[in-house]
PDB file of N, CA and C in Angstrom:
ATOM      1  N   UNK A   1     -19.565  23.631   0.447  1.00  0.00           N
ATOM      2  CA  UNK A   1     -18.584  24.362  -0.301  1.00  0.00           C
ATOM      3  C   UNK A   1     -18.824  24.124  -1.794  1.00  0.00           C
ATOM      4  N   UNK A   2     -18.925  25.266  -2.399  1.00  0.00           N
ATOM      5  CA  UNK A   2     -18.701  24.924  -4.218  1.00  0.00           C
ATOM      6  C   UNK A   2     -17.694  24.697  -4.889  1.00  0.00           C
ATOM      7  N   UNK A   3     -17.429  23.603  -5.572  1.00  0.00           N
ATOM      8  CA  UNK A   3     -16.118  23.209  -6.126  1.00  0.00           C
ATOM      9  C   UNK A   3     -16.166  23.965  -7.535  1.00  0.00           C
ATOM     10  N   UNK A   4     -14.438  24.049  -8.265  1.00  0.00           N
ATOM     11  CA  UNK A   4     -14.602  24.490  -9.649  1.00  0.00           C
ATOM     12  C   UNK A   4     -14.834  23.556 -10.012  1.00  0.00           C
ATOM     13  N   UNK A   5     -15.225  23.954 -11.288  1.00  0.00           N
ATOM     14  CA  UNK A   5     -15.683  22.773 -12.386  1.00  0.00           C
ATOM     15  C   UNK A   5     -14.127  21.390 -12.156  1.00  0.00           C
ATOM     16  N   UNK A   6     -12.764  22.261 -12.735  1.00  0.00           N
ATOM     17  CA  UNK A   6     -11.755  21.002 -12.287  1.00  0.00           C
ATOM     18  C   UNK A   6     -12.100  20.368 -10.870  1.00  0.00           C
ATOM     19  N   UNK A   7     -12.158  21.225 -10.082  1.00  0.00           N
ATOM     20  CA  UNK A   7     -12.641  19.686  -8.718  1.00  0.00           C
ATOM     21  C   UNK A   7     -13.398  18.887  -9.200  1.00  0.00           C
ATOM     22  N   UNK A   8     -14.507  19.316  -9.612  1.00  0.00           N
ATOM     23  CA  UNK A   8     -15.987  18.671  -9.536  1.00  0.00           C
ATOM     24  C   UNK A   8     -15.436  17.695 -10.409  1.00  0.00           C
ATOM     25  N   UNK A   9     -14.216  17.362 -11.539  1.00  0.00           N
ATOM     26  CA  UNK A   9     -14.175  16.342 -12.405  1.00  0.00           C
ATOM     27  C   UNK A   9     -13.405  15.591 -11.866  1.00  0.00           C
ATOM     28  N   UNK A  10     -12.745  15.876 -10.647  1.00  0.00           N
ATOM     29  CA  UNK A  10     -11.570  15.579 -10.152  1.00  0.00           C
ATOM     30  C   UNK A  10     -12.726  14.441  -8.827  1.00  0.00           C
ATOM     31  N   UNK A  11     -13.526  15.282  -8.719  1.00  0.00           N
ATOM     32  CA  UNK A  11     -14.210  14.321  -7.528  1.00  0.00           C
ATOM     33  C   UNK A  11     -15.098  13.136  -8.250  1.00  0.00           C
ATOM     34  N   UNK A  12     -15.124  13.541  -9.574  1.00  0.00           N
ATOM     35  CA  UNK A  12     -15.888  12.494 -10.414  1.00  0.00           C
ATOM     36  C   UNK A  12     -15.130  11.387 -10.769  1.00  0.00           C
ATOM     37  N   UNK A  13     -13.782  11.634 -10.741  1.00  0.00           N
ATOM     38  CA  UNK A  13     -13.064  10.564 -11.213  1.00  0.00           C
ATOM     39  C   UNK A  13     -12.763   9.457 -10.013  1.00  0.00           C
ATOM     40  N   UNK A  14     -12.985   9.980  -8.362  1.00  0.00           N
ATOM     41  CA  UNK A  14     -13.058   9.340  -7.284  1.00  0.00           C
ATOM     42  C   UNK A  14     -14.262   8.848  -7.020  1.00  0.00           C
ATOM     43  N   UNK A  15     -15.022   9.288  -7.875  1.00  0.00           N
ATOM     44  CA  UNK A  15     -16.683   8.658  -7.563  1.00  0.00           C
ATOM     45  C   UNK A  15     -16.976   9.291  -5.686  1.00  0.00           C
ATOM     46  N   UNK A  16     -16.440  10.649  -5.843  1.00  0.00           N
ATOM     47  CA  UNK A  16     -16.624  11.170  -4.795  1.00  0.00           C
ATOM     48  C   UNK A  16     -18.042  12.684  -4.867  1.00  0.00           C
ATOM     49  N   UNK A  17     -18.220  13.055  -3.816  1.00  0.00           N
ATOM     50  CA  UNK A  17     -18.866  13.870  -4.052  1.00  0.00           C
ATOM     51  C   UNK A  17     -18.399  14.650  -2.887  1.00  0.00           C
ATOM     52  N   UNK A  18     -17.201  14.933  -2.141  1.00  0.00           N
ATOM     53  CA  UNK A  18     -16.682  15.618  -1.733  1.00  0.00           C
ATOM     54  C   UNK A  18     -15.339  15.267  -1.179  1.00  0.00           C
ATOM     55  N   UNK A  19     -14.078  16.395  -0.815  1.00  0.00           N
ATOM     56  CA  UNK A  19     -12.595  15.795  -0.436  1.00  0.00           C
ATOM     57  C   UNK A  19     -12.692  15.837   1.083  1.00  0.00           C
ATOM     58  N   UNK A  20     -13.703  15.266   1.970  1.00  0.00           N
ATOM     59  CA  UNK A  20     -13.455  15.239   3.430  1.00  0.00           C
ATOM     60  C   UNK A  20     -13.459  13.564   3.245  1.00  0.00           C
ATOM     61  N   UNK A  21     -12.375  13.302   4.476  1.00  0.00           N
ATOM     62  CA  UNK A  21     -12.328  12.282   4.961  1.00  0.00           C
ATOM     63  C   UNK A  21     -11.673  11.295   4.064  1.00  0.00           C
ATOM     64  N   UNK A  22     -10.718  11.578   3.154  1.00  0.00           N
ATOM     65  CA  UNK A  22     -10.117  10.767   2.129  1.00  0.00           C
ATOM     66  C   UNK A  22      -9.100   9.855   2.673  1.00  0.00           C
ATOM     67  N   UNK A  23      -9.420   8.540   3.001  1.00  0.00           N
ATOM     68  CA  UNK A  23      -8.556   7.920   3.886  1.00  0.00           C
ATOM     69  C   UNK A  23      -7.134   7.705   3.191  1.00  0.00           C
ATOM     70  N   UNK A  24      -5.898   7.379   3.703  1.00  0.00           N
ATOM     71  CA  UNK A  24      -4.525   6.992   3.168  1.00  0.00           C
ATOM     72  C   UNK A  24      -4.648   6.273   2.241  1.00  0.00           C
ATOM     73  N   UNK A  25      -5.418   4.735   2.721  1.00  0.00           N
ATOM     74  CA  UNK A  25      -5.555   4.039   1.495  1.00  0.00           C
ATOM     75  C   UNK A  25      -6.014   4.184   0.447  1.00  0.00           C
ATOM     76  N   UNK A  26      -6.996   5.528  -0.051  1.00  0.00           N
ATOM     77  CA  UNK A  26      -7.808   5.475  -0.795  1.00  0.00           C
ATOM     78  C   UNK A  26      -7.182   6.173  -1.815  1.00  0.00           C
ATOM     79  N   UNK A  27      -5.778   7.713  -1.185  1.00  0.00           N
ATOM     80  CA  UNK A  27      -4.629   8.028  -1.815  1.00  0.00           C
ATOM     81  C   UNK A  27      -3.998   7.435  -2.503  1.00  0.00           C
ATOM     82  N   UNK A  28      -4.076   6.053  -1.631  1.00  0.00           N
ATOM     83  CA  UNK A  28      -2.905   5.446  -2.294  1.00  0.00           C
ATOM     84  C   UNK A  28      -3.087   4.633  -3.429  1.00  0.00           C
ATOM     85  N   UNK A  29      -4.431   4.138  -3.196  1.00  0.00           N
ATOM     86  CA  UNK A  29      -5.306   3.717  -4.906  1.00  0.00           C
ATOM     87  C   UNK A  29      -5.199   4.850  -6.162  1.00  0.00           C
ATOM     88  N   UNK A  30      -5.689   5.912  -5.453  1.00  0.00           N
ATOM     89  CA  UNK A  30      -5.369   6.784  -6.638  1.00  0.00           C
ATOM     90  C   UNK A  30      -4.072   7.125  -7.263  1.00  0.00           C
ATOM     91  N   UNK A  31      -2.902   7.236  -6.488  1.00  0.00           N
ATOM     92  CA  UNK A  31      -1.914   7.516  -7.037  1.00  0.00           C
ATOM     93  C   UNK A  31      -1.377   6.232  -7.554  1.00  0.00           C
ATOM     94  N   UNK A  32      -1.618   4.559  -7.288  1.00  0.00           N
ATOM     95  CA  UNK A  32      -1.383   3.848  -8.083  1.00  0.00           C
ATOM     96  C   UNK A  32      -1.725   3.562  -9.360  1.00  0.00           C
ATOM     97  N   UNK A  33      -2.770   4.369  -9.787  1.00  0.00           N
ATOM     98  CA  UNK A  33      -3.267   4.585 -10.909  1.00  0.00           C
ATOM     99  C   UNK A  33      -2.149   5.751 -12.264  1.00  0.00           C
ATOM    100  N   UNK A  34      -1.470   6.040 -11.263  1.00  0.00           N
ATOM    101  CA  UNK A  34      -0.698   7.047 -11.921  1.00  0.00           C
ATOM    102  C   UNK A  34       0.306   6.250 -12.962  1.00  0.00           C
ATOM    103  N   UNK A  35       0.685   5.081 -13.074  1.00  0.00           N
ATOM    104  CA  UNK A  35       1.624   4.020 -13.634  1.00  0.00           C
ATOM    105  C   UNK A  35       0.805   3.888 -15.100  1.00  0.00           C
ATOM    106  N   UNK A  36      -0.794   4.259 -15.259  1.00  0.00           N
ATOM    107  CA  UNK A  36      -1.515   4.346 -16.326  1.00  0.00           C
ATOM    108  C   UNK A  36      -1.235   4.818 -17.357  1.00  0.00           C
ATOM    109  N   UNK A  37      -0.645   6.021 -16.953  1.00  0.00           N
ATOM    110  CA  UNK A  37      -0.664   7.317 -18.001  1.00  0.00           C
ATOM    111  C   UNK A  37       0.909   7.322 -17.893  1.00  0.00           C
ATOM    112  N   UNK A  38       1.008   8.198 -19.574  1.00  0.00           N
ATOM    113  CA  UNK A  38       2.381   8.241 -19.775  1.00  0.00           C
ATOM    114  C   UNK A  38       3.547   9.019 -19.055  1.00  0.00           C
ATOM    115  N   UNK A  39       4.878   8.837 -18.768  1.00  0.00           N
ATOM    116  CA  UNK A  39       5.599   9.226 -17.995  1.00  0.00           C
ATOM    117  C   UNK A  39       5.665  10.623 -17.894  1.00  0.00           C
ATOM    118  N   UNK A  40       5.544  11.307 -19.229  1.00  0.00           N
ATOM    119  CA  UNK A  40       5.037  13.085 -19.049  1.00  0.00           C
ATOM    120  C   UNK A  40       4.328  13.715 -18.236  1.00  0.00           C
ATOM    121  N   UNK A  41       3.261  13.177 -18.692  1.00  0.00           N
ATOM    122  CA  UNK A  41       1.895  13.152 -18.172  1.00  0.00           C
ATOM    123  C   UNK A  41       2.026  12.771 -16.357  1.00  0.00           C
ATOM    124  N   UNK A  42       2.368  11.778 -16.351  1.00  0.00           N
ATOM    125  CA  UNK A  42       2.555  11.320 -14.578  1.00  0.00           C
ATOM    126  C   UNK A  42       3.826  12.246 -13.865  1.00  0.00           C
ATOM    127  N   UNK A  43       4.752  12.684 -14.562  1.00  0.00           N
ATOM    128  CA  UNK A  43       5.507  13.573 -13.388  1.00  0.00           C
ATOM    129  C   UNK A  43       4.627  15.205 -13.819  1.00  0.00           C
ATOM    130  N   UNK A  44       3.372  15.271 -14.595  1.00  0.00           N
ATOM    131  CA  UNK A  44       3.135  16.570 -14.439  1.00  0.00           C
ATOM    132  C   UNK A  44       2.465  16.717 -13.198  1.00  0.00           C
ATOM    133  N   UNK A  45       1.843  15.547 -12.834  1.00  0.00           N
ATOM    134  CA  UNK A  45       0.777  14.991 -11.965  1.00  0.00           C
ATOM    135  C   UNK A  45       1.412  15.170 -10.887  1.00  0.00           C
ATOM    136  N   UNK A  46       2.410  14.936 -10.351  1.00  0.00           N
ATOM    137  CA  UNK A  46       3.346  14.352  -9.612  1.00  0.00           C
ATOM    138  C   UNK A  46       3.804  15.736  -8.929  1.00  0.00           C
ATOM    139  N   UNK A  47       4.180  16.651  -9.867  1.00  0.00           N
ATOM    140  CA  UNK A  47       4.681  17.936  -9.613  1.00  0.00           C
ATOM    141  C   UNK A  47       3.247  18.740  -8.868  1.00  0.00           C
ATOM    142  N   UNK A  48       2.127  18.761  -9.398  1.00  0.00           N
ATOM    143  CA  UNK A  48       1.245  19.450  -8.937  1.00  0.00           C
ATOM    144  C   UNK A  48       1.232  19.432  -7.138  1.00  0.00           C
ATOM    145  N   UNK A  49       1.654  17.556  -6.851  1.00  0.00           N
ATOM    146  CA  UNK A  49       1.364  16.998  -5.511  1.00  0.00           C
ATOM    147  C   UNK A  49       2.532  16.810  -4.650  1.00  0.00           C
ATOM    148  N   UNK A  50       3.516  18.187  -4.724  1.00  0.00           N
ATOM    149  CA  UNK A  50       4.722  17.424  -3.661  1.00  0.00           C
ATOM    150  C   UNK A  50       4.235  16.368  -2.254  1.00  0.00           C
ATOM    151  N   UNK A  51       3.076  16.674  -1.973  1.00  0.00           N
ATOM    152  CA  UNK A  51       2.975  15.843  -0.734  1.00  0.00           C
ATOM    153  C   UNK A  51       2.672  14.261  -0.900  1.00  0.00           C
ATOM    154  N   UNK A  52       1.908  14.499  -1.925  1.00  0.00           N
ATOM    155  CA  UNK A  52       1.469  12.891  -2.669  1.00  0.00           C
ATOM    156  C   UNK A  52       2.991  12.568  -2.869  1.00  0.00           C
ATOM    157  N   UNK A  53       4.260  12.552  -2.800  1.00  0.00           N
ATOM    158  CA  UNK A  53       5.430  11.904  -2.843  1.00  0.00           C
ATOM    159  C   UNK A  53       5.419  11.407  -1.958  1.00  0.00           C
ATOM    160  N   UNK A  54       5.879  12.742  -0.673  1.00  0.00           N
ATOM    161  CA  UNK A  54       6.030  12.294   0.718  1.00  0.00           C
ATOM    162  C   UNK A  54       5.252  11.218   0.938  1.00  0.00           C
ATOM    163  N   UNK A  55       4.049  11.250   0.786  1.00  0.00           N
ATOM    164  CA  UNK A  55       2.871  10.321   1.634  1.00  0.00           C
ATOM    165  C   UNK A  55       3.265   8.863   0.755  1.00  0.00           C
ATOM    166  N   UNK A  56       3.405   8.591  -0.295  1.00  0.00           N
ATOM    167  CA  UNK A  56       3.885   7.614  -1.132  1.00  0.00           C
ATOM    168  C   UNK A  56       5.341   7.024  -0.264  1.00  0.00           C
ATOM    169  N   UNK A  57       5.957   7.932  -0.012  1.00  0.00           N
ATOM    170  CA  UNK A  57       7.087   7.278   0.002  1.00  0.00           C
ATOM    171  C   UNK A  57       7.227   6.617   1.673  1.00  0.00           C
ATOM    172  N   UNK A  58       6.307   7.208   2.869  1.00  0.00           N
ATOM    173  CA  UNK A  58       6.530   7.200   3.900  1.00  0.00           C
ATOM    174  C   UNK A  58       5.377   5.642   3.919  1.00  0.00           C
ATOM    175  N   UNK A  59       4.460   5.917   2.921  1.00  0.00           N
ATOM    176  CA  UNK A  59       3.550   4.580   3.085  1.00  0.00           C
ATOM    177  C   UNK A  59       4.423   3.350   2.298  1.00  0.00           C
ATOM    178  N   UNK A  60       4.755   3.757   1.832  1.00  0.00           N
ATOM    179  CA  UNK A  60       5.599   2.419   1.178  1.00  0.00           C
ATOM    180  C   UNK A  60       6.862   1.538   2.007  1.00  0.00           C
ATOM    181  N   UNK A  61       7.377   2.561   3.101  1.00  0.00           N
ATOM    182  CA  UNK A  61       8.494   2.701   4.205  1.00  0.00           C
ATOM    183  C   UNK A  61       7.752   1.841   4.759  1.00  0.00           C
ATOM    184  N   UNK A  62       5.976   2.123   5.619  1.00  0.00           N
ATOM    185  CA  UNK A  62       5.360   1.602   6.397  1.00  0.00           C
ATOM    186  C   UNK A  62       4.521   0.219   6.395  1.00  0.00           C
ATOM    187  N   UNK A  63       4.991  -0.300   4.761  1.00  0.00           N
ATOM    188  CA  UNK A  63       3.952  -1.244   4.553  1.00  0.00           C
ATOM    189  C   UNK A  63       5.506  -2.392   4.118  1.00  0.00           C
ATOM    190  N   UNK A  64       6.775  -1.814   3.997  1.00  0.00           N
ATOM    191  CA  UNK A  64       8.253  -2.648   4.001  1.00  0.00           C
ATOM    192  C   UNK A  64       7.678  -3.330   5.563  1.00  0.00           C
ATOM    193  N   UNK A  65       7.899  -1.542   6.409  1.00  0.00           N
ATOM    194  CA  UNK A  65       8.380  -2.590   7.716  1.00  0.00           C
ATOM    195  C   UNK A  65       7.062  -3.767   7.834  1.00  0.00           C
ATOM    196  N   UNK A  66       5.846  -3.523   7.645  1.00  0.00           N
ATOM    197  CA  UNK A  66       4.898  -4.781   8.035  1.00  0.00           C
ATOM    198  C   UNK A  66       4.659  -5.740   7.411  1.00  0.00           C
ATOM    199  N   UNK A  67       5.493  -5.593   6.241  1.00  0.00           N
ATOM    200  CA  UNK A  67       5.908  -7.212   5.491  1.00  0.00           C
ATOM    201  C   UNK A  67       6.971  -7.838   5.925  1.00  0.00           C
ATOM    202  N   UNK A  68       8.036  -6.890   6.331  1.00  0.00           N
ATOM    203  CA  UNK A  68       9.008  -7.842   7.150  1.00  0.00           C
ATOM    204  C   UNK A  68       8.806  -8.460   8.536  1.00  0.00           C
ATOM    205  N   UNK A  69       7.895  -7.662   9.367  1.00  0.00           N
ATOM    206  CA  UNK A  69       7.178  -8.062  10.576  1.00  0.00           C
ATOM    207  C   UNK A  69       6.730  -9.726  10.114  1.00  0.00           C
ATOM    208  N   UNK A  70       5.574  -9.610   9.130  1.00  0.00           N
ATOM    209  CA  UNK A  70       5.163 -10.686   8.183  1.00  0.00           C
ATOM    210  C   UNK A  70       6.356 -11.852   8.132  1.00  0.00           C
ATOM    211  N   UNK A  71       6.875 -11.288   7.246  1.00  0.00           N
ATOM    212  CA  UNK A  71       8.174 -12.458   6.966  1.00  0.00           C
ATOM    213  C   UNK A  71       8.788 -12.957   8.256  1.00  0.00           C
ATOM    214  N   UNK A  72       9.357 -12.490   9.158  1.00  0.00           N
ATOM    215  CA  UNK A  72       9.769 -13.213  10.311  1.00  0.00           C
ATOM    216  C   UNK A  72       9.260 -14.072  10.939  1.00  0.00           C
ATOM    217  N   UNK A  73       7.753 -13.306  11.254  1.00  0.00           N
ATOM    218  CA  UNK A  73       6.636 -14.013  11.676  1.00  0.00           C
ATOM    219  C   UNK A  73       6.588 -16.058  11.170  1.00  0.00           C
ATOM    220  N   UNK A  74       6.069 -15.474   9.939  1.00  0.00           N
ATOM    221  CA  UNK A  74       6.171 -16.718   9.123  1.00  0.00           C
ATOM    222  C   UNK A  74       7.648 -18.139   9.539  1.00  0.00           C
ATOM    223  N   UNK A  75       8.646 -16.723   9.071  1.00  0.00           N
ATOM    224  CA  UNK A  75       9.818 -18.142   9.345  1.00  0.00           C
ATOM    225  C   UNK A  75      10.074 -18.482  10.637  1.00  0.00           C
ATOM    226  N   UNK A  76       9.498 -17.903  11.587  1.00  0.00           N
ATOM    227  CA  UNK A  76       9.602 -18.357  13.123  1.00  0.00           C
ATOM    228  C   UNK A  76       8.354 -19.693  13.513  1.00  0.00           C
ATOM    229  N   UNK A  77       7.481 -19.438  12.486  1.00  0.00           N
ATOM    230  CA  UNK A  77       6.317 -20.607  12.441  1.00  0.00           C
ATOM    231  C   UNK A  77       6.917 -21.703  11.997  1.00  0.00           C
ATOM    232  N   UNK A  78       7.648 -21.383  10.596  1.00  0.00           N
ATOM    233  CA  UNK A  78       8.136 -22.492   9.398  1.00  0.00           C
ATOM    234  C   UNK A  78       8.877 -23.092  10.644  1.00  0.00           C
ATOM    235  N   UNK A  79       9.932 -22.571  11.532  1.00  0.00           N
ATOM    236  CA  UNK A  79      10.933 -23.099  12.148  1.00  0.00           C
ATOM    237  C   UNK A  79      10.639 -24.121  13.271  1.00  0.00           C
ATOM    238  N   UNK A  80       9.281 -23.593  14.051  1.00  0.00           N
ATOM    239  CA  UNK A  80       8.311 -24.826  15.314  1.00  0.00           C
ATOM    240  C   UNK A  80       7.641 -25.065  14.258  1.00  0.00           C
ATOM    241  N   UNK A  81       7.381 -25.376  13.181  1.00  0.00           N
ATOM    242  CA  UNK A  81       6.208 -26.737  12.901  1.00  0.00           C
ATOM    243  C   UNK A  81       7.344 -27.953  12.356  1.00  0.00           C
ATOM    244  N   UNK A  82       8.738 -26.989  12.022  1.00  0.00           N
ATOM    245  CA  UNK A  82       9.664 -28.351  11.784  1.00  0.00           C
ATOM    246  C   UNK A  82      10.617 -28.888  12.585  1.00  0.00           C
ATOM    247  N   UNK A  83      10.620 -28.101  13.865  1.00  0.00           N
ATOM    248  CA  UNK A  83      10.693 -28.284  14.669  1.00  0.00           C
ATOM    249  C   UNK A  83       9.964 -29.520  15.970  1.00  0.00           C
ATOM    250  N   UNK A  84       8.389 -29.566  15.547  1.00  0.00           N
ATOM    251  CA  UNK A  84       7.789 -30.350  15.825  1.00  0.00           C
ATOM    252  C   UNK A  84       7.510 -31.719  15.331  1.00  0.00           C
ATOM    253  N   UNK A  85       8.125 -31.504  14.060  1.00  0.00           N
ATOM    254  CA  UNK A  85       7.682 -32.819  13.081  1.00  0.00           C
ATOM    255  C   UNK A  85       9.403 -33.696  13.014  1.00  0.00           C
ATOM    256  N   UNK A  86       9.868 -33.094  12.861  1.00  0.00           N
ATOM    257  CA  UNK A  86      11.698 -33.833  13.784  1.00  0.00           C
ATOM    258  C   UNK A  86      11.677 -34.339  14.764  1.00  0.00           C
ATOM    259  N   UNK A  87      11.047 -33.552  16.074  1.00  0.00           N
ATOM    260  CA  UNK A  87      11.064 -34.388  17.259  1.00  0.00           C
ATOM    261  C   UNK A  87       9.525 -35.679  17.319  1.00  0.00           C
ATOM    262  N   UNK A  88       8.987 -35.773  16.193  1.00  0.00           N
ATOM    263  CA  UNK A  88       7.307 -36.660  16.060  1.00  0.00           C
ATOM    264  C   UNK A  88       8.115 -37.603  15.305  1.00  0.00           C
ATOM    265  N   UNK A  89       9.147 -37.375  14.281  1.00  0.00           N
ATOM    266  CA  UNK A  89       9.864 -38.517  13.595  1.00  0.00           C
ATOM    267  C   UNK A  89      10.868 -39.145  14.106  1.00  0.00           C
ATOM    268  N   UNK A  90      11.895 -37.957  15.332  1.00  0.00           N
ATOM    269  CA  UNK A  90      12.611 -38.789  15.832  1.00  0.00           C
ATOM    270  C   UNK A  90      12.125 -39.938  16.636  1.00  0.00           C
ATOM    271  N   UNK A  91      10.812 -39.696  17.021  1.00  0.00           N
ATOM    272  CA  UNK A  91       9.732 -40.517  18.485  1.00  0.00           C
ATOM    273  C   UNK A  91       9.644 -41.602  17.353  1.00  0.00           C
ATOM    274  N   UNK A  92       8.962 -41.660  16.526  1.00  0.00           N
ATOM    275  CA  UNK A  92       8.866 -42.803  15.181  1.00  0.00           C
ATOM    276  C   UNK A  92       9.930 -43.875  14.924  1.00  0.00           C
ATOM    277  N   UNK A  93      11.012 -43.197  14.700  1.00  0.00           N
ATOM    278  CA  UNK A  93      12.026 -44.134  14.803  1.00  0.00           C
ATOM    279  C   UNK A  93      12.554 -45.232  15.859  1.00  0.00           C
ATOM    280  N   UNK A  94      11.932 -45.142  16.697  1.00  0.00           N
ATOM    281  CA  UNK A  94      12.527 -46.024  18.232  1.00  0.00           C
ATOM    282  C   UNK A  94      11.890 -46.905  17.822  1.00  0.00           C
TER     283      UNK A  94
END
């Protein structure tokens, strides 16, 4: 496929050489880049991409819930290793 010249700068700025196969994460690098440029400038950006919201906002939903997955995780560990070291100190004490 022949891109316009704006793609072709647009794929230059991804160090891409074509828009197949653009994974989520790689979206989501790019649009974190958007915090760069000034607030004008970034909701003009912004407006061009109603979907780049959606996808922002549903990945950000999806990466809450797997830090809280994370976090539980963790304090259910924190809770048996002190759990284990109470009942190794209560044994100590006798």
């Amino acid at each position: 496929m022949e891109y316009t010249p704006m793609e072709k700068s647009v794929l230059s700025l991804f160090d891409r050489t074509d828009f197949k196969n653009i994974s989520k994460n790689e979206l989501i690098g790019y649009a974190s880049k958007l915090n760069e440029l000034r607030p004008e400038v970034e909701k003009e950006v912004i407006a061009q991409f109603p979907e780049l919201t959606k996808l922002i906002q549903s990945t950000a939903i999806e990466y809450k819930g797997m830090l809280e997955t994370i976090i539980a995780s963790d304090d259910e560990s924190i809770k048996q290793v002190y759990g284990i070291l109470d009942k190794k100190l209560d044994g100590a004490r006798i």
